[in-house]
C-alpha atoms as a PDB file:
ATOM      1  CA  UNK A   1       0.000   0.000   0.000  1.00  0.00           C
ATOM      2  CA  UNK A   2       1.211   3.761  -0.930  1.00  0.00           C
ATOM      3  CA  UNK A   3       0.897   6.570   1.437  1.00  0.00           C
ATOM      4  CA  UNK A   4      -2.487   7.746  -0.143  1.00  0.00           C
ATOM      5  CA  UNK A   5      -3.909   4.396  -0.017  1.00  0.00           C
ATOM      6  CA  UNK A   6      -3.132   3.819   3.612  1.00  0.00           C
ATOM      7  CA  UNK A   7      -5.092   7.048   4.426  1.00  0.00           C
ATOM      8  CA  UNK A   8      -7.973   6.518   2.635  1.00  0.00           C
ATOM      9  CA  UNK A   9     -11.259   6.914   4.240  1.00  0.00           C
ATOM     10  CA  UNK A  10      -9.477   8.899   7.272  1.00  0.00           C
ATOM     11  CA  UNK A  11      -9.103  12.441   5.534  1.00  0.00           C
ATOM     12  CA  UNK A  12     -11.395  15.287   6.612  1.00  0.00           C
ATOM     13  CA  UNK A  13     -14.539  15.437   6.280  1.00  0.00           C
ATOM     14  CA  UNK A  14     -15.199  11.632   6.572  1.00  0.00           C
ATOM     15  CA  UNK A  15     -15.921   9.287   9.138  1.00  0.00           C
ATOM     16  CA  UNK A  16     -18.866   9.569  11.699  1.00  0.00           C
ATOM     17  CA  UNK A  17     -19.818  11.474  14.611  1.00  0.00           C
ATOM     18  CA  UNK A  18     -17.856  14.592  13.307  1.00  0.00           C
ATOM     19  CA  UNK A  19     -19.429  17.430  11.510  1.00  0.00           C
ATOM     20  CA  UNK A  20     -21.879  19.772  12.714  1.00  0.00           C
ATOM     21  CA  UNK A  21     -25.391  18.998  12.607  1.00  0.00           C
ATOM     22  CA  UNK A  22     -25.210  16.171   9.828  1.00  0.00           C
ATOM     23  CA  UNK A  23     -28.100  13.630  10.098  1.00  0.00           C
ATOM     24  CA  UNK A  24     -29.835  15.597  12.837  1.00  0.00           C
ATOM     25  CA  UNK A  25     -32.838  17.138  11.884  1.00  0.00           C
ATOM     26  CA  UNK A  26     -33.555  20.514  11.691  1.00  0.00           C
ATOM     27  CA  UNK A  27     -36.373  21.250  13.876  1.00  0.00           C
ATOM     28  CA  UNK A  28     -37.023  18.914  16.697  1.00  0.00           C
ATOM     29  CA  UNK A  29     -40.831  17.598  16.439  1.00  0.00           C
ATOM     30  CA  UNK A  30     -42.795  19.523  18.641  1.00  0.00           C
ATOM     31  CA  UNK A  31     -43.515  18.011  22.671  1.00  0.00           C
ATOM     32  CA  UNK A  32     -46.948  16.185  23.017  1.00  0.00           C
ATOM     33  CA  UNK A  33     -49.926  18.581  24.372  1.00  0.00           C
ATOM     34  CA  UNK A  34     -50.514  18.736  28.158  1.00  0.00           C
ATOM     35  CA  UNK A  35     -53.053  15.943  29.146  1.00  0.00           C
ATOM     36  CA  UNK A  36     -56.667  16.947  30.012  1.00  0.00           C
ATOM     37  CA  UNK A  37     -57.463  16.747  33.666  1.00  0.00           C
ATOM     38  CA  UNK A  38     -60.304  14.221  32.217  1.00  0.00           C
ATOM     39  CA  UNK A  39     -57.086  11.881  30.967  1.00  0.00           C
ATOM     40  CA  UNK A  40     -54.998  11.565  33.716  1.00  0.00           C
ATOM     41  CA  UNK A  41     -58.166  10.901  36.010  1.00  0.00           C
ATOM     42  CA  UNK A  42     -58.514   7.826  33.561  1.00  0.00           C
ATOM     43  CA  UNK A  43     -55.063   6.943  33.761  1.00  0.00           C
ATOM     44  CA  UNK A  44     -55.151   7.406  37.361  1.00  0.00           C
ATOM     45  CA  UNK A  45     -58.626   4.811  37.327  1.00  0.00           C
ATOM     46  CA  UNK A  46     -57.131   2.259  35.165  1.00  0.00           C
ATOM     47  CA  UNK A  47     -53.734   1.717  37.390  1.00  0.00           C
ATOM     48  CA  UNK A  48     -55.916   1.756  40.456  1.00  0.00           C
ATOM     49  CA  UNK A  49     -57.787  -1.240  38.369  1.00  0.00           C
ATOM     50  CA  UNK A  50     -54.271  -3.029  37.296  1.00  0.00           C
ATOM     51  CA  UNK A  51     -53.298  -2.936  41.070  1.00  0.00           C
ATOM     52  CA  UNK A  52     -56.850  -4.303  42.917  1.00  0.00           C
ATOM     53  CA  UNK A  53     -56.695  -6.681  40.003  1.00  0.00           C
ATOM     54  CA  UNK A  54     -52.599  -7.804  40.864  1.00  0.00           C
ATOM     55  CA  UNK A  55     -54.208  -7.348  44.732  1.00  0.00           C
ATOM     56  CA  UNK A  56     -56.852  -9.766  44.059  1.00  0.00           C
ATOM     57  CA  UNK A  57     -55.273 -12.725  41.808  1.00  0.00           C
ATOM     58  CA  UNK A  58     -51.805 -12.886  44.040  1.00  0.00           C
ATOM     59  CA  UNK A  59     -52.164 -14.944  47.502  1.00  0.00           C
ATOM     60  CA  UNK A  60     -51.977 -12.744  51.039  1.00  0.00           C
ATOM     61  CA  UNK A  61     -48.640 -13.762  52.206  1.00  0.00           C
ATOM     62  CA  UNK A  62     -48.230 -13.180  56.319  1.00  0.00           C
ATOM     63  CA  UNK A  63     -45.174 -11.802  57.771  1.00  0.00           C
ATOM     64  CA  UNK A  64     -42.767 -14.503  58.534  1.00  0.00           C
ATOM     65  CA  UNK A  65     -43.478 -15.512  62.002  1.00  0.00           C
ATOM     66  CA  UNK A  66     -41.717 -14.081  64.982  1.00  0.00           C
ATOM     67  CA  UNK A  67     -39.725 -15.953  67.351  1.00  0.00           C
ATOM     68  CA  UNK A  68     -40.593 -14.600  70.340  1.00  0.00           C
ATOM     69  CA  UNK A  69     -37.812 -15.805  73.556  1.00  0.00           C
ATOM     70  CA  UNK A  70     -39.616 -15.828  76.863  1.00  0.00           C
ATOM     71  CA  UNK A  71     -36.856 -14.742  79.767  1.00  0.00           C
ATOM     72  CA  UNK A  72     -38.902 -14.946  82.166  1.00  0.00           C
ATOM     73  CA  UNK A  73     -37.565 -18.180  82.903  1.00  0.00           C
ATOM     74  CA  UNK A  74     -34.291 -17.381  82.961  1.00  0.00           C
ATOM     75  CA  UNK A  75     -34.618 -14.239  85.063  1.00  0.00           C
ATOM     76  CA  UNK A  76     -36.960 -16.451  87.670  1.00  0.00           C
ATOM     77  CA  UNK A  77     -33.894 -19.770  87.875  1.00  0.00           C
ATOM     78  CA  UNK A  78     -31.759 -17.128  89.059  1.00  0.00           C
ATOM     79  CA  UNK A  79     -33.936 -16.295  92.308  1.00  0.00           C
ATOM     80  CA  UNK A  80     -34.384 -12.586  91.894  1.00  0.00           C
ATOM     81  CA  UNK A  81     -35.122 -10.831  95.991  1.00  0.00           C
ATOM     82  CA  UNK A  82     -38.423 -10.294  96.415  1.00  0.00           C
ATOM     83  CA  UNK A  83     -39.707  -6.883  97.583  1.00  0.00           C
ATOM     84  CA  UNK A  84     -41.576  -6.497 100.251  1.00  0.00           C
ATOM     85  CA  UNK A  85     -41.246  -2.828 101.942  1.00  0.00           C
ATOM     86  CA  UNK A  86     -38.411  -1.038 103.002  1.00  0.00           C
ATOM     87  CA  UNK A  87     -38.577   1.894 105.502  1.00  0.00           C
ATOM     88  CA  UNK A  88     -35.284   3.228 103.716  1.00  0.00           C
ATOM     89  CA  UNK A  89     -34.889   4.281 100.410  1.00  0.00           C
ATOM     90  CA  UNK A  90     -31.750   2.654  99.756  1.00  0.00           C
ATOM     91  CA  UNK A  91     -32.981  -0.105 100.569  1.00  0.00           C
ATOM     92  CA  UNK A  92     -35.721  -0.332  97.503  1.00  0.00           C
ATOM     93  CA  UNK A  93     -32.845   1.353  95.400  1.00  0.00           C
ATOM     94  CA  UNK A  94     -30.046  -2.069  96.556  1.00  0.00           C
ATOM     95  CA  UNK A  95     -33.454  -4.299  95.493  1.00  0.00           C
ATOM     96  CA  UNK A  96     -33.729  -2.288  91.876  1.00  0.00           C
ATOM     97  CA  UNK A  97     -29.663  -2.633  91.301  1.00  0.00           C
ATOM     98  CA  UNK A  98     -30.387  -7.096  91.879  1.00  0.00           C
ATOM     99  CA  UNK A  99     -33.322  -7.014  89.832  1.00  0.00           C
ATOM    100  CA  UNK A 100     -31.361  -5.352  87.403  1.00  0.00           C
ATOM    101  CA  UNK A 101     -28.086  -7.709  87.747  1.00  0.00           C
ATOM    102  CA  UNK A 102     -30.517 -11.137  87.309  1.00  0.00           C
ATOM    103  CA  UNK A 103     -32.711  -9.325  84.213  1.00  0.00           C
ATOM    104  CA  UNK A 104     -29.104  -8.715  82.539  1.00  0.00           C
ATOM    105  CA  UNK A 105     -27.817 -12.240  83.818  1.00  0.00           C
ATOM    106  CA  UNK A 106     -31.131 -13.633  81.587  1.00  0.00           C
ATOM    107  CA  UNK A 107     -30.732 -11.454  78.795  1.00  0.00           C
ATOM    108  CA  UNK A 108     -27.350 -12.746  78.072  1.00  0.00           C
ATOM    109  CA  UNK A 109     -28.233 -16.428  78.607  1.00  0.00           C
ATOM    110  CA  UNK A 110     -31.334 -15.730  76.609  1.00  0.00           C
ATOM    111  CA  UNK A 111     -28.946 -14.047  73.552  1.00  0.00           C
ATOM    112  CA  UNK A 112     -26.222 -16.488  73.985  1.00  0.00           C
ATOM    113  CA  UNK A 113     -28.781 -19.697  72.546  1.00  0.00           C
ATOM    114  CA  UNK A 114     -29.959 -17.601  69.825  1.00  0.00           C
END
Protein backbone atom coordinates (compact mmCIF):
# COMPACT_ATOMS: atom_id res chain seq x y z
CA UNK A 1 0.00 0.00 0.00
CA UNK A 2 1.21 3.76 -0.93
CA UNK A 3 0.90 6.57 1.44
CA UNK A 4 -2.49 7.75 -0.14
CA UNK A 5 -3.91 4.40 -0.02
CA UNK A 6 -3.13 3.82 3.61
CA UNK A 7 -5.09 7.05 4.43
CA UNK A 8 -7.97 6.52 2.64
CA UNK A 9 -11.26 6.91 4.24
CA UNK A 10 -9.48 8.90 7.27
CA UNK A 11 -9.10 12.44 5.53
CA UNK A 12 -11.39 15.29 6.61
CA UNK A 13 -14.54 15.44 6.28
CA UNK A 14 -15.20 11.63 6.57
CA UNK A 15 -15.92 9.29 9.14
CA UNK A 16 -18.87 9.57 11.70
CA UNK A 17 -19.82 11.47 14.61
CA UNK A 18 -17.86 14.59 13.31
CA UNK A 19 -19.43 17.43 11.51
CA UNK A 20 -21.88 19.77 12.71
CA UNK A 21 -25.39 19.00 12.61
CA UNK A 22 -25.21 16.17 9.83
CA UNK A 23 -28.10 13.63 10.10
CA UNK A 24 -29.83 15.60 12.84
CA UNK A 25 -32.84 17.14 11.88
CA UNK A 26 -33.55 20.51 11.69
CA UNK A 27 -36.37 21.25 13.88
CA UNK A 28 -37.02 18.91 16.70
CA UNK A 29 -40.83 17.60 16.44
CA UNK A 30 -42.80 19.52 18.64
CA UNK A 31 -43.52 18.01 22.67
CA UNK A 32 -46.95 16.18 23.02
CA UNK A 33 -49.93 18.58 24.37
CA UNK A 34 -50.51 18.74 28.16
CA UNK A 35 -53.05 15.94 29.15
CA UNK A 36 -56.67 16.95 30.01
CA UNK A 37 -57.46 16.75 33.67
CA UNK A 38 -60.30 14.22 32.22
CA UNK A 39 -57.09 11.88 30.97
CA UNK A 40 -55.00 11.56 33.72
CA UNK A 41 -58.17 10.90 36.01
CA UNK A 42 -58.51 7.83 33.56
CA UNK A 43 -55.06 6.94 33.76
CA UNK A 44 -55.15 7.41 37.36
CA UNK A 45 -58.63 4.81 37.33
CA UNK A 46 -57.13 2.26 35.17
CA UNK A 47 -53.73 1.72 37.39
CA UNK A 48 -55.92 1.76 40.46
CA UNK A 49 -57.79 -1.24 38.37
CA UNK A 50 -54.27 -3.03 37.30
CA UNK A 51 -53.30 -2.94 41.07
CA UNK A 52 -56.85 -4.30 42.92
CA UNK A 53 -56.69 -6.68 40.00
CA UNK A 54 -52.60 -7.80 40.86
CA UNK A 55 -54.21 -7.35 44.73
CA UNK A 56 -56.85 -9.77 44.06
CA UNK A 57 -55.27 -12.72 41.81
CA UNK A 58 -51.80 -12.89 44.04
CA UNK A 59 -52.16 -14.94 47.50
CA UNK A 60 -51.98 -12.74 51.04
CA UNK A 61 -48.64 -13.76 52.21
CA UNK A 62 -48.23 -13.18 56.32
CA UNK A 63 -45.17 -11.80 57.77
CA UNK A 64 -42.77 -14.50 58.53
CA UNK A 65 -43.48 -15.51 62.00
CA UNK A 66 -41.72 -14.08 64.98
CA UNK A 67 -39.72 -15.95 67.35
CA UNK A 68 -40.59 -14.60 70.34
CA UNK A 69 -37.81 -15.80 73.56
CA UNK A 70 -39.62 -15.83 76.86
CA UNK A 71 -36.86 -14.74 79.77
CA UNK A 72 -38.90 -14.95 82.17
CA UNK A 73 -37.57 -18.18 82.90
CA UNK A 74 -34.29 -17.38 82.96
CA UNK A 75 -34.62 -14.24 85.06
CA UNK A 76 -36.96 -16.45 87.67
CA UNK A 77 -33.89 -19.77 87.88
CA UNK A 78 -31.76 -17.13 89.06
CA UNK A 79 -33.94 -16.29 92.31
CA UNK A 80 -34.38 -12.59 91.89
CA UNK A 81 -35.12 -10.83 95.99
CA UNK A 82 -38.42 -10.29 96.41
CA UNK A 83 -39.71 -6.88 97.58
CA UNK A 84 -41.58 -6.50 100.25
CA UNK A 85 -41.25 -2.83 101.94
CA UNK A 86 -38.41 -1.04 103.00
CA UNK A 87 -38.58 1.89 105.50
CA UNK A 88 -35.28 3.23 103.72
CA UNK A 89 -34.89 4.28 100.41
CA UNK A 90 -31.75 2.65 99.76
CA UNK A 91 -32.98 -0.11 100.57
CA UNK A 92 -35.72 -0.33 97.50
CA UNK A 93 -32.85 1.35 95.40
CA UNK A 94 -30.05 -2.07 96.56
CA UNK A 95 -33.45 -4.30 95.49
CA UNK A 96 -33.73 -2.29 91.88
CA UNK A 97 -29.66 -2.63 91.30
CA UNK A 98 -30.39 -7.10 91.88
CA UNK A 99 -33.32 -7.01 89.83
CA UNK A 100 -31.36 -5.35 87.40
CA UNK A 101 -28.09 -7.71 87.75
CA UNK A 102 -30.52 -11.14 87.31
CA UNK A 103 -32.71 -9.32 84.21
CA UNK A 104 -29.10 -8.72 82.54
CA UNK A 105 -27.82 -12.24 83.82
CA UNK A 106 -31.13 -13.63 81.59
CA UNK A 107 -30.73 -11.45 78.79
CA UNK A 108 -27.35 -12.75 78.07
CA UNK A 109 -28.23 -16.43 78.61
CA UNK A 110 -31.33 -15.73 76.61
CA UNK A 111 -28.95 -14.05 73.55
CA UNK A 112 -26.22 -16.49 73.99
CA UNK A 113 -28.78 -19.70 72.55
CA UNK A 114 -29.96 -17.60 69.83
Amino acid sequence: MDAEGAGAGRGRGRGRGHGRGRGAPENPPPPPPPMTIEQLIGMQANLMQAMMNRMNNEPVAGPPPVQVHDKRGEFLKGRPPVFTHASDPLEADDWLKAVEKQLNIAFAATWRKC
